[in-house]
Protein backbone atom coordinates (compact mmCIF):
# COMPACT_ATOMS: atom_id res chain seq x y z
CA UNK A 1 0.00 0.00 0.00
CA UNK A 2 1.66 3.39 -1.26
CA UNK A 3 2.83 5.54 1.51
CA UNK A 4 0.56 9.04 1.56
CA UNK A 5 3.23 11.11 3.46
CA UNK A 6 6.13 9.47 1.34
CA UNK A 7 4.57 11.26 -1.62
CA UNK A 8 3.78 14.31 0.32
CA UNK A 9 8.15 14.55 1.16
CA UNK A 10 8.90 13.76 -2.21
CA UNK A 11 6.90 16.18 -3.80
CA UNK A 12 8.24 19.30 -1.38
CA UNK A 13 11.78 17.79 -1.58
CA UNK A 14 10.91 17.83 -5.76
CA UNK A 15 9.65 21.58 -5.25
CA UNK A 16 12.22 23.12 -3.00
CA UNK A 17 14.84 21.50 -5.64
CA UNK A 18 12.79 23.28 -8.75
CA UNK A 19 13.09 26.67 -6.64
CA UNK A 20 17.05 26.20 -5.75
CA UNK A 21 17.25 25.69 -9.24
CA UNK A 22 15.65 28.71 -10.54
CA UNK A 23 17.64 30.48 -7.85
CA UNK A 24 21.00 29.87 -9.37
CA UNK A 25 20.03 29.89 -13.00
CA UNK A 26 18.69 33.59 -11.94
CA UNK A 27 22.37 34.66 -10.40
CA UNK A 28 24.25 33.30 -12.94
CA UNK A 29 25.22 34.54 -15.91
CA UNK A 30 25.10 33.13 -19.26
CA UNK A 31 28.45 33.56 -20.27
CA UNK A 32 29.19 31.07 -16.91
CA UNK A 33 27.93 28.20 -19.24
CA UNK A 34 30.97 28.45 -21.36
CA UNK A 35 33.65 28.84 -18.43
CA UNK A 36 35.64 25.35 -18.46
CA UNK A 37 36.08 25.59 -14.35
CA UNK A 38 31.81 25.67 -14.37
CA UNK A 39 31.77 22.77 -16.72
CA UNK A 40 34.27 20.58 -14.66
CA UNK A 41 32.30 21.60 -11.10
CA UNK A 42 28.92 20.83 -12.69
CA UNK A 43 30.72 17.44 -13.64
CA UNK A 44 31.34 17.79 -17.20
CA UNK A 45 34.72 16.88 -16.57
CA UNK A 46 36.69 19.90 -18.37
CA UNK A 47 34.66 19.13 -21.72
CA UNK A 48 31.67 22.17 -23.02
CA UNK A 49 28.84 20.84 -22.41
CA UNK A 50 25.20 22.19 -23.44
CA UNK A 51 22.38 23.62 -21.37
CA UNK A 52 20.49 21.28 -20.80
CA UNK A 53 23.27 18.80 -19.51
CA UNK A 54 24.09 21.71 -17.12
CA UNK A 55 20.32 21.88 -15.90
CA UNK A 56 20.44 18.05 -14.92
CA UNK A 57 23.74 18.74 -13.01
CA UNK A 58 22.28 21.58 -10.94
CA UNK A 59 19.13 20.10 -10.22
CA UNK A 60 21.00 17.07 -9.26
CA UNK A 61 23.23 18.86 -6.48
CA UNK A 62 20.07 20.85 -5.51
CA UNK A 63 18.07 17.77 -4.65
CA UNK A 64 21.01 16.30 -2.70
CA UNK A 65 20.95 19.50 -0.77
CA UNK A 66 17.43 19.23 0.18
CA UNK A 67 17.70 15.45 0.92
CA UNK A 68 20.31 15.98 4.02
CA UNK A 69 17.72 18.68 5.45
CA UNK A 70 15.35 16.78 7.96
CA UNK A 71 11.93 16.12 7.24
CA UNK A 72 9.49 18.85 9.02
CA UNK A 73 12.21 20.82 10.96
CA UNK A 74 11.54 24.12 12.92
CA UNK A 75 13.81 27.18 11.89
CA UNK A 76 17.16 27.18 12.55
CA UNK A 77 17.02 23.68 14.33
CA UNK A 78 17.70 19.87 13.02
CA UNK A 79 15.52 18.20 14.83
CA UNK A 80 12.10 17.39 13.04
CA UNK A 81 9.42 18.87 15.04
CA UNK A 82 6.01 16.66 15.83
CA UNK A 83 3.13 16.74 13.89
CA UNK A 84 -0.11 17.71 15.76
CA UNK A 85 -2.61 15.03 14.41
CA UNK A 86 -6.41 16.48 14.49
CA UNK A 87 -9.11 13.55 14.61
CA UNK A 88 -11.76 13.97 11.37
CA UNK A 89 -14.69 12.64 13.64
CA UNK A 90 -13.42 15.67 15.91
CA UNK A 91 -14.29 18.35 13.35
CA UNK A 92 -17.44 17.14 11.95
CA UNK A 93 -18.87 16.66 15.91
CA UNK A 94 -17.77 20.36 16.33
CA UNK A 95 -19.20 21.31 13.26
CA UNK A 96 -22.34 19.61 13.87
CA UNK A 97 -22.69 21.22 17.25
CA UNK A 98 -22.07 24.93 15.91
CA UNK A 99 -24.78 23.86 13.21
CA UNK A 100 -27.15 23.01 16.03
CA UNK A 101 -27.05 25.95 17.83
CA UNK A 102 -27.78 28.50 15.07
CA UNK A 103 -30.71 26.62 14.10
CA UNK A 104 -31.85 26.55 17.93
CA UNK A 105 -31.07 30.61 18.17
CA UNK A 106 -33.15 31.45 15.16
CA UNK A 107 -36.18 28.63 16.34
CA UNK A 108 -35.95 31.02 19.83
CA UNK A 109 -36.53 34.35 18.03
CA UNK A 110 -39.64 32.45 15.48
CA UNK A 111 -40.66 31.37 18.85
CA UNK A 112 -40.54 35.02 20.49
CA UNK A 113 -42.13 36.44 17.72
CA UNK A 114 -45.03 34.12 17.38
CA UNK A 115 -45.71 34.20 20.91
CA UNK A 116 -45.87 38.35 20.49
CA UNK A 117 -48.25 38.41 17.64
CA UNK A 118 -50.22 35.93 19.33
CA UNK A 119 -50.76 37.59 22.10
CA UNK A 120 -51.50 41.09 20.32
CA UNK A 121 -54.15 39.20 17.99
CA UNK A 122 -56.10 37.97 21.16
CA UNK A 123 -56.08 41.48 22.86
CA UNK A 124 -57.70 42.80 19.66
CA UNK A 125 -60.46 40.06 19.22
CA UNK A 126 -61.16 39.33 22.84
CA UNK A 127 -62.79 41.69 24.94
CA UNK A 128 -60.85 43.89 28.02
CA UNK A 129 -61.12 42.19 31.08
CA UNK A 130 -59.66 44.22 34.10
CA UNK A 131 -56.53 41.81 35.09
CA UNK A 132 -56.59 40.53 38.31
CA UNK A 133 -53.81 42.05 40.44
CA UNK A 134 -52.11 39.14 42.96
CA UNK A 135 -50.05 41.52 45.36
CA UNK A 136 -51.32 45.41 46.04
CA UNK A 137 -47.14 46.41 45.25
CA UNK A 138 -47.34 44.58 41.78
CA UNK A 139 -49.02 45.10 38.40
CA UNK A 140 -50.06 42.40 36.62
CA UNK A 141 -48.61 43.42 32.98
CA UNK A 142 -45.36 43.37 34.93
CA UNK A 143 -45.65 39.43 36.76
CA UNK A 144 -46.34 38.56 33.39
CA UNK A 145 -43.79 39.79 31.55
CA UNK A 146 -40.63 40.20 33.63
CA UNK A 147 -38.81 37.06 35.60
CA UNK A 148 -39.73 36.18 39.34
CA UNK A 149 -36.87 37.72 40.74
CA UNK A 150 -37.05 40.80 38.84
CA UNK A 151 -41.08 41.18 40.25
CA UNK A 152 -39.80 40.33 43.91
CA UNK A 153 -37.05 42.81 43.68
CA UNK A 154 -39.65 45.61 42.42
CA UNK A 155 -42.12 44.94 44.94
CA UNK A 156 -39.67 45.52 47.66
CA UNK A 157 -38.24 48.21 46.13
CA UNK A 158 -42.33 49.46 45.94
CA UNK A 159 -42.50 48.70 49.57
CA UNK A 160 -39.32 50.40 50.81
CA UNK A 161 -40.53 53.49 48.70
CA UNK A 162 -43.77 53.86 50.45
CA UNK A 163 -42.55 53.21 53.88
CA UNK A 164 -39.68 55.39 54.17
CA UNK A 165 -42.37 58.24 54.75
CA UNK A 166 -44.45 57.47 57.84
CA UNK A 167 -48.22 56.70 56.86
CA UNK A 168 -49.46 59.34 59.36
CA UNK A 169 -47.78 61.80 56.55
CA UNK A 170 -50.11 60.68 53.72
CA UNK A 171 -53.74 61.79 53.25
CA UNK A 172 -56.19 59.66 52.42
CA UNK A 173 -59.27 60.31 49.46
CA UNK A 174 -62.06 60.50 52.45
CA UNK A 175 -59.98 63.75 54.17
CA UNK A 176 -59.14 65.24 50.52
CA UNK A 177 -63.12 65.39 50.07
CA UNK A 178 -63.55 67.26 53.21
CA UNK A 179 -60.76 69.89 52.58
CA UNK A 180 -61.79 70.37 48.85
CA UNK A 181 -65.53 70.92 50.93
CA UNK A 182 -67.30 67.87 48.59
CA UNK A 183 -68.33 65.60 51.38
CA UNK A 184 -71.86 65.86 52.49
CA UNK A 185 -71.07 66.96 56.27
CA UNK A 186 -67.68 69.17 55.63
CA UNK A 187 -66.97 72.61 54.41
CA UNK A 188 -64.28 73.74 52.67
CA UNK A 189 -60.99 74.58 54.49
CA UNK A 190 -59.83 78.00 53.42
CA UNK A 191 -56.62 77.65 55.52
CA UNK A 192 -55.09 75.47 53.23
CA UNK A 193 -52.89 76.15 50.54
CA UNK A 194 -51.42 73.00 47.95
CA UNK A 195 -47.91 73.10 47.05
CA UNK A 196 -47.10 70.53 44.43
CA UNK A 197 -43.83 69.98 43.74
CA UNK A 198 -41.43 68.16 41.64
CA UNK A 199 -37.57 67.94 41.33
CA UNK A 200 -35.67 67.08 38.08
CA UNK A 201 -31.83 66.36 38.29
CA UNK A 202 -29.13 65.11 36.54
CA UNK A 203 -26.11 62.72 37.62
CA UNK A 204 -23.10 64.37 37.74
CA UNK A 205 -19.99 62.04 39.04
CA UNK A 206 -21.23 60.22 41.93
CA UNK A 207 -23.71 62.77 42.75
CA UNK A 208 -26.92 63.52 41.55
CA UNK A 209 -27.65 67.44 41.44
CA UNK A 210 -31.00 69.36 41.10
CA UNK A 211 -31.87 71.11 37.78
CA UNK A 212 -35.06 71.60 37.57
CA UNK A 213 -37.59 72.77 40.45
CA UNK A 214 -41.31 73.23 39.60
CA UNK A 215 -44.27 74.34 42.32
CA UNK A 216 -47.12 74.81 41.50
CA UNK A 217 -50.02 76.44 44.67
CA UNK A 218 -52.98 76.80 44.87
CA UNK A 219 -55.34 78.53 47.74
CA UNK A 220 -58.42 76.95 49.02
CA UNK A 221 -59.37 80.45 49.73
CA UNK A 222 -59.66 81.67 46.17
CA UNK A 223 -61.76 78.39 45.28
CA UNK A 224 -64.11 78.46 47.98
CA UNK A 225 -67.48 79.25 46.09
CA UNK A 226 -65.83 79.31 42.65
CA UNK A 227 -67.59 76.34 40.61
CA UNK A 228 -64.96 73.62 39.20
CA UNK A 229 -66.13 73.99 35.69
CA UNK A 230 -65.49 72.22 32.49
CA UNK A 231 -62.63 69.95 33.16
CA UNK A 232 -61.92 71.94 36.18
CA UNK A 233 -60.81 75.50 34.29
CA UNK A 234 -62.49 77.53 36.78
CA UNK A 235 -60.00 75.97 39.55
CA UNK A 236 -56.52 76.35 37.20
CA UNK A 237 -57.05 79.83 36.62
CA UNK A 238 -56.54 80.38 40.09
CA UNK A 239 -52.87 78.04 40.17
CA UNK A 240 -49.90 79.85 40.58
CA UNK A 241 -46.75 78.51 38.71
CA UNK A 242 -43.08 78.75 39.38
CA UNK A 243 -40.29 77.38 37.57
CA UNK A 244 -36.52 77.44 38.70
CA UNK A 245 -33.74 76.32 36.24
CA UNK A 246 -30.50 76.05 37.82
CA UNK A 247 -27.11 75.99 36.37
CA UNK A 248 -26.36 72.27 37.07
CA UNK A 249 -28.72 71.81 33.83
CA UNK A 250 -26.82 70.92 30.55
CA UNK A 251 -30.02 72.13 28.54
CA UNK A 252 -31.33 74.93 29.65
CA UNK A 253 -32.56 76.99 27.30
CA UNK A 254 -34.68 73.55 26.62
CA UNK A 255 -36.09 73.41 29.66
CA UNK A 256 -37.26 76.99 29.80
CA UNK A 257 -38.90 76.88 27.12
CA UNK A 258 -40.93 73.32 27.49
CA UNK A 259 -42.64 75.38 30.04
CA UNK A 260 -46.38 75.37 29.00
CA UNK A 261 -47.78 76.72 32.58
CA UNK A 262 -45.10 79.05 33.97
CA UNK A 263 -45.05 82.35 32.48
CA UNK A 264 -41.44 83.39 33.21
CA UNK A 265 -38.88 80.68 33.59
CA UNK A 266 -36.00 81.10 36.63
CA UNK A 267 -32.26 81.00 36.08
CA UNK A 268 -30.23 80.91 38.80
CA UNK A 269 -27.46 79.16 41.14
CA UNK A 270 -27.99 76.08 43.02
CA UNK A 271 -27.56 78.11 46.10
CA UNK A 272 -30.15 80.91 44.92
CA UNK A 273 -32.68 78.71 44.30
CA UNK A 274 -32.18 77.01 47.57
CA UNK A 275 -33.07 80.85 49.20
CA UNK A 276 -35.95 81.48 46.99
CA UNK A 277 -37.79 78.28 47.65
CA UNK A 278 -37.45 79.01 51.44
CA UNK A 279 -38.49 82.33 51.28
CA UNK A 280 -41.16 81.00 48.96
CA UNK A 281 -42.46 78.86 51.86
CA UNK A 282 -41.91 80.88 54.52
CA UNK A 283 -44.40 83.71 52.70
CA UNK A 284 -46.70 80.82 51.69
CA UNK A 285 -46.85 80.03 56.23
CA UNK A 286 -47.30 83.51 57.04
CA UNK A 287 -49.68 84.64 54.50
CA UNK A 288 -52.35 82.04 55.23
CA UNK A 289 -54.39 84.24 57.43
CA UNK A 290 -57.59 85.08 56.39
CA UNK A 291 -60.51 87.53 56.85
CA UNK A 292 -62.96 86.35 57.80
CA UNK A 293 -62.54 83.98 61.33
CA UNK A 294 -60.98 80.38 59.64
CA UNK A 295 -62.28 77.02 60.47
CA UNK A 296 -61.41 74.49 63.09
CA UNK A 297 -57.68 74.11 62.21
CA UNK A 298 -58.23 69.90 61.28
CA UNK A 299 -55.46 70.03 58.66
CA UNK A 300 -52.03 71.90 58.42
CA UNK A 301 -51.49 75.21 56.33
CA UNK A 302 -49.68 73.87 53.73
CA UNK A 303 -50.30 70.16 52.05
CA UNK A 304 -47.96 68.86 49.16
CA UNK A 305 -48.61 67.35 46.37
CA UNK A 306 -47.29 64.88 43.61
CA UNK A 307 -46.71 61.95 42.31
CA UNK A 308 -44.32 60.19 44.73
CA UNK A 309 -43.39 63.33 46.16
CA UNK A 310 -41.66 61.60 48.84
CA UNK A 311 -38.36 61.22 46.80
CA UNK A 312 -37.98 64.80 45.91
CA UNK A 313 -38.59 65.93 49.79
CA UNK A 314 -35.58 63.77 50.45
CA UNK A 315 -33.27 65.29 47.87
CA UNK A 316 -34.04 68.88 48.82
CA UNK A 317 -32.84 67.31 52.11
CA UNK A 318 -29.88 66.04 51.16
CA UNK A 319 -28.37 67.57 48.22
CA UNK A 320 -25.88 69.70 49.65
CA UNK A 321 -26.13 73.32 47.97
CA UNK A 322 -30.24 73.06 49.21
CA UNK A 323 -30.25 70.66 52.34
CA UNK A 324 -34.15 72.16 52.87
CA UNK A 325 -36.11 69.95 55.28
CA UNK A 326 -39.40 70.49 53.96
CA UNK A 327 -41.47 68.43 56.89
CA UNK A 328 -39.55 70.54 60.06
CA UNK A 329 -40.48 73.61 58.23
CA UNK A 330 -43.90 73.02 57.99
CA UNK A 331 -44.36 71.05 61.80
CA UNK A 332 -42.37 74.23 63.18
CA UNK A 333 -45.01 76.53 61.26
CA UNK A 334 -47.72 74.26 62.18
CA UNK A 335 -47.08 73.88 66.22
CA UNK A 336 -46.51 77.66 66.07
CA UNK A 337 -49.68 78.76 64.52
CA UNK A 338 -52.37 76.28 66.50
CA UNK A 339 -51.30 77.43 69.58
CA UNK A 340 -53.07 78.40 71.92
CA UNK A 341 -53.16 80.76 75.22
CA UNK A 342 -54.79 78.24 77.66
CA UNK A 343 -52.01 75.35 77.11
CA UNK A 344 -49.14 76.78 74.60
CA UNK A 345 -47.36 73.59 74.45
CA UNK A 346 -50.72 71.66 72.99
CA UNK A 347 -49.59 71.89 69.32
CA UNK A 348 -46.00 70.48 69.95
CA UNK A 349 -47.48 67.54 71.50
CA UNK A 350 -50.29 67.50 68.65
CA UNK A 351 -47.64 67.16 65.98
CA UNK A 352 -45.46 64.49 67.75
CA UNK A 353 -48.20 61.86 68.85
CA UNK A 354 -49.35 59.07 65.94
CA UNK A 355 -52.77 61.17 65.24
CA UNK A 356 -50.58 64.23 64.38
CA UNK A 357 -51.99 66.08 60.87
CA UNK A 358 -51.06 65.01 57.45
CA UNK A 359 -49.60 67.18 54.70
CA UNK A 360 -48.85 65.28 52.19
CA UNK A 361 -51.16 63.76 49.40
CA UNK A 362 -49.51 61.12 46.90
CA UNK A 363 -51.32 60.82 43.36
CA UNK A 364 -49.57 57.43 43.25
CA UNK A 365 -51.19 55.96 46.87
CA UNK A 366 -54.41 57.60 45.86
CA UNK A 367 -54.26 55.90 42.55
CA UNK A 368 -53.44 52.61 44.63
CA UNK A 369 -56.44 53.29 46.87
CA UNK A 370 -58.70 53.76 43.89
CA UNK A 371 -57.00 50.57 41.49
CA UNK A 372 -57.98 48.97 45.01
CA UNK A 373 -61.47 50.19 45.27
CA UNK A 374 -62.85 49.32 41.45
CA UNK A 375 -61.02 51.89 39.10
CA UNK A 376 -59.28 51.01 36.12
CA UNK A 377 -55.94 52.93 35.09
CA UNK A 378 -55.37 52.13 31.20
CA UNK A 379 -51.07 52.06 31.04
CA UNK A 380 -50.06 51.86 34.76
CA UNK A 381 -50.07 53.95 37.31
CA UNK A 382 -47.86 56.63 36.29
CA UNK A 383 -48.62 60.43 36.37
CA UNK A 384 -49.53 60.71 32.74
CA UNK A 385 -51.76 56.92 33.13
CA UNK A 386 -53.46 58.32 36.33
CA UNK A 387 -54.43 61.91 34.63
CA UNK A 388 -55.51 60.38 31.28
CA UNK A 389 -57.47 57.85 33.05
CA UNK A 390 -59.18 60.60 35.03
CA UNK A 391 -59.91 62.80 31.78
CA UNK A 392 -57.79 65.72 31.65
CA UNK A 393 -58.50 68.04 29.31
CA UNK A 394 -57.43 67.03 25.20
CA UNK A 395 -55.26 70.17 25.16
CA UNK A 396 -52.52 68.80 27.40
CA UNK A 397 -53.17 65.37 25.64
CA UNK A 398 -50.42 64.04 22.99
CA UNK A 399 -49.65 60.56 21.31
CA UNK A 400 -47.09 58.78 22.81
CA UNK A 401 -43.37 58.85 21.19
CA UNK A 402 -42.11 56.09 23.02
CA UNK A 403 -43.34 52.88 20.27
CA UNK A 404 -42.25 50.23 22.29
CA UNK A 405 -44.10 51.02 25.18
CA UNK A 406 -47.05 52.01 23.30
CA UNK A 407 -46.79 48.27 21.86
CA UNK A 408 -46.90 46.92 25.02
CA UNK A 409 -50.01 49.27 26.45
CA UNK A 410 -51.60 48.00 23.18
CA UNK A 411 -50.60 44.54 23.60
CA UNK A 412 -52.09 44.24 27.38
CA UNK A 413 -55.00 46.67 27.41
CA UNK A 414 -56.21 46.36 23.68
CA UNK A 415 -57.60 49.12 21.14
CA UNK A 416 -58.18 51.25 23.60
CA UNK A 417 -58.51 55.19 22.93
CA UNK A 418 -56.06 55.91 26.14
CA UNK A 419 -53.17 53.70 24.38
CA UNK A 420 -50.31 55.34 22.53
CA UNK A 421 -51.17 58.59 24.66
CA UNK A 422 -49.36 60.66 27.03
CA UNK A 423 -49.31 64.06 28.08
CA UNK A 424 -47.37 67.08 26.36
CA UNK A 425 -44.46 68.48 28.01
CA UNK A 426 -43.51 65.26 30.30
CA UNK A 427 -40.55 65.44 32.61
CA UNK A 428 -40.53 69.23 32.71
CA UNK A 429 -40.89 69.65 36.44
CA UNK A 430 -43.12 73.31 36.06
CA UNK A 431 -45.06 70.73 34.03
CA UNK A 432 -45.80 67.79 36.33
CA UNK A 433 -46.17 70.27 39.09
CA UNK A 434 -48.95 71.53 37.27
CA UNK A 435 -50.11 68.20 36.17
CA UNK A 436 -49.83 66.75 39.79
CA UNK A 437 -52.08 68.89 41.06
CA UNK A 438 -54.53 68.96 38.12
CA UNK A 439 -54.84 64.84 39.01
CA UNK A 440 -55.07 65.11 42.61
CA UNK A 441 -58.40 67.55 42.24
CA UNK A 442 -59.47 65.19 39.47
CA UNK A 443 -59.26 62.19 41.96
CA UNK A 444 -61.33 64.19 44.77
CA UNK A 445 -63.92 65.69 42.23
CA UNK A 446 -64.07 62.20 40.64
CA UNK A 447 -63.61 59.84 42.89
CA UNK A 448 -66.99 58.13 42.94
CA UNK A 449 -67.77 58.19 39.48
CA UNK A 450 -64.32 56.44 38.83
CA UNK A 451 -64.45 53.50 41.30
CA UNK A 452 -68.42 53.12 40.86
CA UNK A 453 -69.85 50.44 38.61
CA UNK A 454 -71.12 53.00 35.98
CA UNK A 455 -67.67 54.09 35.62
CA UNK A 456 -67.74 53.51 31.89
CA UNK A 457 -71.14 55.82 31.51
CA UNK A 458 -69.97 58.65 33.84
CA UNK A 459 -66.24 59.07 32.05
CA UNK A 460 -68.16 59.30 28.50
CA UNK A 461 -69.95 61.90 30.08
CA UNK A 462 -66.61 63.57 31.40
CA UNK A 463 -64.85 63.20 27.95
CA UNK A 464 -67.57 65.25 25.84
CA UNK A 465 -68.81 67.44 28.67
CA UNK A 466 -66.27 68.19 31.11
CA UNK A 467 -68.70 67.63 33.96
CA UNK A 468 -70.05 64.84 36.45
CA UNK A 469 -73.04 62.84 35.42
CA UNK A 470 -75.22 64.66 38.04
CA UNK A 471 -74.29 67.95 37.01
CA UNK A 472 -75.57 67.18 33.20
CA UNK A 473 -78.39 65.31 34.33
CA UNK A 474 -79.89 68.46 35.94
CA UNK A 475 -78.61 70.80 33.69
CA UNK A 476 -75.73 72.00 35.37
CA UNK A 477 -71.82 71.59 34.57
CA UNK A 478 -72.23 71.42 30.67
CA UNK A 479 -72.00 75.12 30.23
CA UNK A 480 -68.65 74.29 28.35
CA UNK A 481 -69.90 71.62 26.43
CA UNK A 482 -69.50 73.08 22.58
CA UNK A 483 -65.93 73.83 24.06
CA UNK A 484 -65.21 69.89 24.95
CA UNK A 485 -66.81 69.09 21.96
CA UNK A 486 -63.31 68.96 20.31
CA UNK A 487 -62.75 65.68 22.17
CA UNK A 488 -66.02 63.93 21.95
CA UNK A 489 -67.33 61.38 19.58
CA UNK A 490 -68.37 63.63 16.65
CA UNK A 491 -65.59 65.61 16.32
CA UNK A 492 -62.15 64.43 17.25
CA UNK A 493 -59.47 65.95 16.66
CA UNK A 494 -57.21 65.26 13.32
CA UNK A 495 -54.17 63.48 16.00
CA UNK A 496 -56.51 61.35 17.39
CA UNK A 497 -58.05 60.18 14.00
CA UNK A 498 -55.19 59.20 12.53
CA UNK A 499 -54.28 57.13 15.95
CA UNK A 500 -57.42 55.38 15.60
CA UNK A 501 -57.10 54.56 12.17
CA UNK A 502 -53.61 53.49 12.91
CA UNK A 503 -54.99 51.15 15.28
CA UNK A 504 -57.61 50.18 12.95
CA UNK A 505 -54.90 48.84 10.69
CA UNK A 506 -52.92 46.44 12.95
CA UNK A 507 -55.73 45.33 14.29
CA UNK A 508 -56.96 43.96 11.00
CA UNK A 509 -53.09 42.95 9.79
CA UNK A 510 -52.51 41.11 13.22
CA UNK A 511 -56.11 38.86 12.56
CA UNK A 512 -54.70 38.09 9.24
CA UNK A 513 -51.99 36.84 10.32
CA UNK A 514 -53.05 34.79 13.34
CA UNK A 515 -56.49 33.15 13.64
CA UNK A 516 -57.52 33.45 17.07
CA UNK A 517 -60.54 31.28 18.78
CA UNK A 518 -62.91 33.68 20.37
């Protein structure tokens, strides 16, 4: 049986002879050939030979050359080095393995995508059924999209959120109503002035610093006897707006002018702003005196709002060019004011025990209390969700530039005209001041239309006429109906037209593409 690697050496000993022969027929010259001491050491023995005589002799020494040179050798060494010997049924197992695995990545993203479409096509065709909701800290759309540990890692986070400010600091719907003067046995509080606020900042190093400070007040005693109106315009005419821009803030001039409430945007120091919203509250405390004899003090002077507001109390805490303790400003104001002659130390002890007054109110825990109680918040239970859900007015209403998310609202909740929304200006905080506030008299004014089992009737009702179901039914509330006309069934606006129609479409591609038993 022929030899494979004997044929292999003779053929490289046969080609490194060829190129040692061109070599030395390219250095030498071809008047060489005639030279008799050439002829006699190519072995022609003194006697003229021809060429080709010559070529035999050369390739002969060349070959001899390349025959004492061992087989395989590294570089400048003489010892042959070993071959490294690769099994066949190696490669094809690791070939066949590589093979696998692309075919099982692609059958994984077929998979994904089926699953997606599938899921889409039953949300169009089958009708919206409120999801149940297994823990009071956790959504549903989230437990079924997201991992175990990434839904037990966001409900503590949830919990640690809402307990690091004590529960005695949060208001609850049933003492909103009796400030705002809508329950049955209250009257209105004019004492009370709401201060919504929200922070924006930026991380800068390690540190996070504020940009962006938005407050927004507004007096129970200017609304006391002034009717809410059409989507409550009789109660934001009497808001006051503030916006502070600081010079941590990389944009600016953006942020000044994404103002859509404040009239005149602030530009100033870190520190500055830190004195103005100080002296800000301290005129707010001393200017709540009224003329006529106030009420039973039952709440403090000032209340804040927004949507966890908690967070931005802390970081005008503990940034350090602010370090403003919002709740020892307004206890100190609080115990100062409610005192009385009789027993002056009554309101420090009023303010330290577990029934002390609240003065905060969360949109977020009210929205919690009212998911809770029967409502239905289309998106989640963020700021823009909670306001949408509660009909704020179409002016401040935009579609939604984030896709993905939209897809997702879409996906879980279904054609509904709240998906793909959200409201202009977002993230601005003059804006969600504004917009904090807006949703926390929406919730009171609301509140038992939303969580009652004509729900669905009385926010039809709010949508084209800007008032509650009682107030239409006798007459009353619709004065500004023509006016919220814009938003009702006959004559939407252009934006939303072409988001329904959108919808329209992949609703009828998805059901093309998937057949889905009803």
């Amino acid at each position: 049986m022929p030899n494979p690697l004997k044929k292999k050496l003779q053929l490289k000993r046969l080609n490194s002879a060829i190129q040692a022969k061109a070599k030395i027929k390219a250095n030498t010259s071809l008047s060489s050939v005639k030279n008799p001491a050439v002829a006699a050491a190519a072995g022609g023995g003194g006697r003229r030979d021809d060429w080709g005589s010559f070529e035999r002799s050369q390739a002969k020494l060349a070959l001899r050359h390349v025959s004492l040179q061992p087989v395989l050798s590294a570089e400048h060494s003489t010892r042959p080095s070993k071959v490294k010997v690769v099994r066949m049924w190696k490669l094809r197992e690791e070939a066949r393995r590589n093979k696998s695995i692309e075919k099982r990545k692609s059958f994984d993203i077929w998979r994904k995508l089926f699953e997606l479409f599938s899921s889409a096509a039953a949300a169009i065709t089958a009708p919206f059924v409120r999801r149940t909701r297994p823990h009071p800290f956790a959504r549903a759309s989230v437990l079924q999209t997201h991992s175990p540990s990434t839904v037990r890692s966001r409900v503590r986070r949830r919990r640690a959120r809402v307990s690091s400010a004590p529960n005695l600091y949060y208001g609850s719907i049933e003492q909103l109503q009796k400030i705002l003067g809508l329950d049955e046995d209250a009257s209105p509080d004019r004492d009370v002035i709401f201060l919504a606020l929200d922070l924006e900042w930026e991380r800068k190093g390690i540190r996070r610093k504020i940009t962006e400070i938005g407050i927004t007040t507004l007096r129970m005693s200017d609304i006391v006897g002034v009717e809410p109106g059409a989507w409550l315009r009789g109660w934001k005419e009497k808001m006051e707006h503030v916006h502070i821009v600081t010079h941590a803030c990389t944009d600016a001039s953006y942020a000044m002018s994404s103002s859509l409430f404040a009239k005149n945007s602030l530009y100033m120091t870190r520190s500055a702003a830190s004195a103005y919203v100080q002296n800000l509250v301290t005129t707010l405390l001393s200017s709540t005196t009224t003329t006529p004899p106030p009420t039973p003090m039952t709440s403090p002077r000032i209340i804040v709002v927004g949507q966890s507001v908690w967070t931005d109390i802390v970081a005008l805490r503990y940034d350090r060019s602010f370090r403003l303790h919002l709740p020892n400003m307004l206890k100190r104001k609080t115990s100062s004011s409610s005192s009385s002659d009789s027993d002056p130390s009554s309101a420090t002890t009023t303010t330290n025990t577990p029934n002390s007054p609240f003065y905060i109110f969360d949109t977020h825990k009210l929205a919690l209390s009212a998911s809770a109680s029967g409502g239905q918040f289309i998106g989640g239970l963020r700021l823009a969700s909670i306001a949408l859900n509660l009909g704020i007015e179409a002016q401040y209403r935009t579609p939604r530039t984030d896709t993905r998310q939209a897809l997702q609202d879409f996906v879980h909740y279904g054609s509904d005209p709240l998906v793909g929304m959200d409201l202009k200006g977002c993230h601005n905080a003059s804006n969600d001041a504004a917009y904090a506030l807006m949703t926390m008299l929406l919730l009171g004014l609301r509140w038992r239309e939303f969580v009652g089992s004509d729900g669905v009737r009385a926010g039809k009702v709010w949508e084209q006429t800007g008032g509650l179901v009682a107030d239409v039914g006798d007459g009353g509330g619709g004065g500004d109906a023509g006016a919220g006309g814009t938003f009702g069934e006959n004559e939407k606006s252009s934006k939303e037209k072409k988001l329904l129609s959108w919808r329209e479409w992949l609703g009828q591609t998805l059901r093309g593409c998937f057949r889905v038993e009803k």
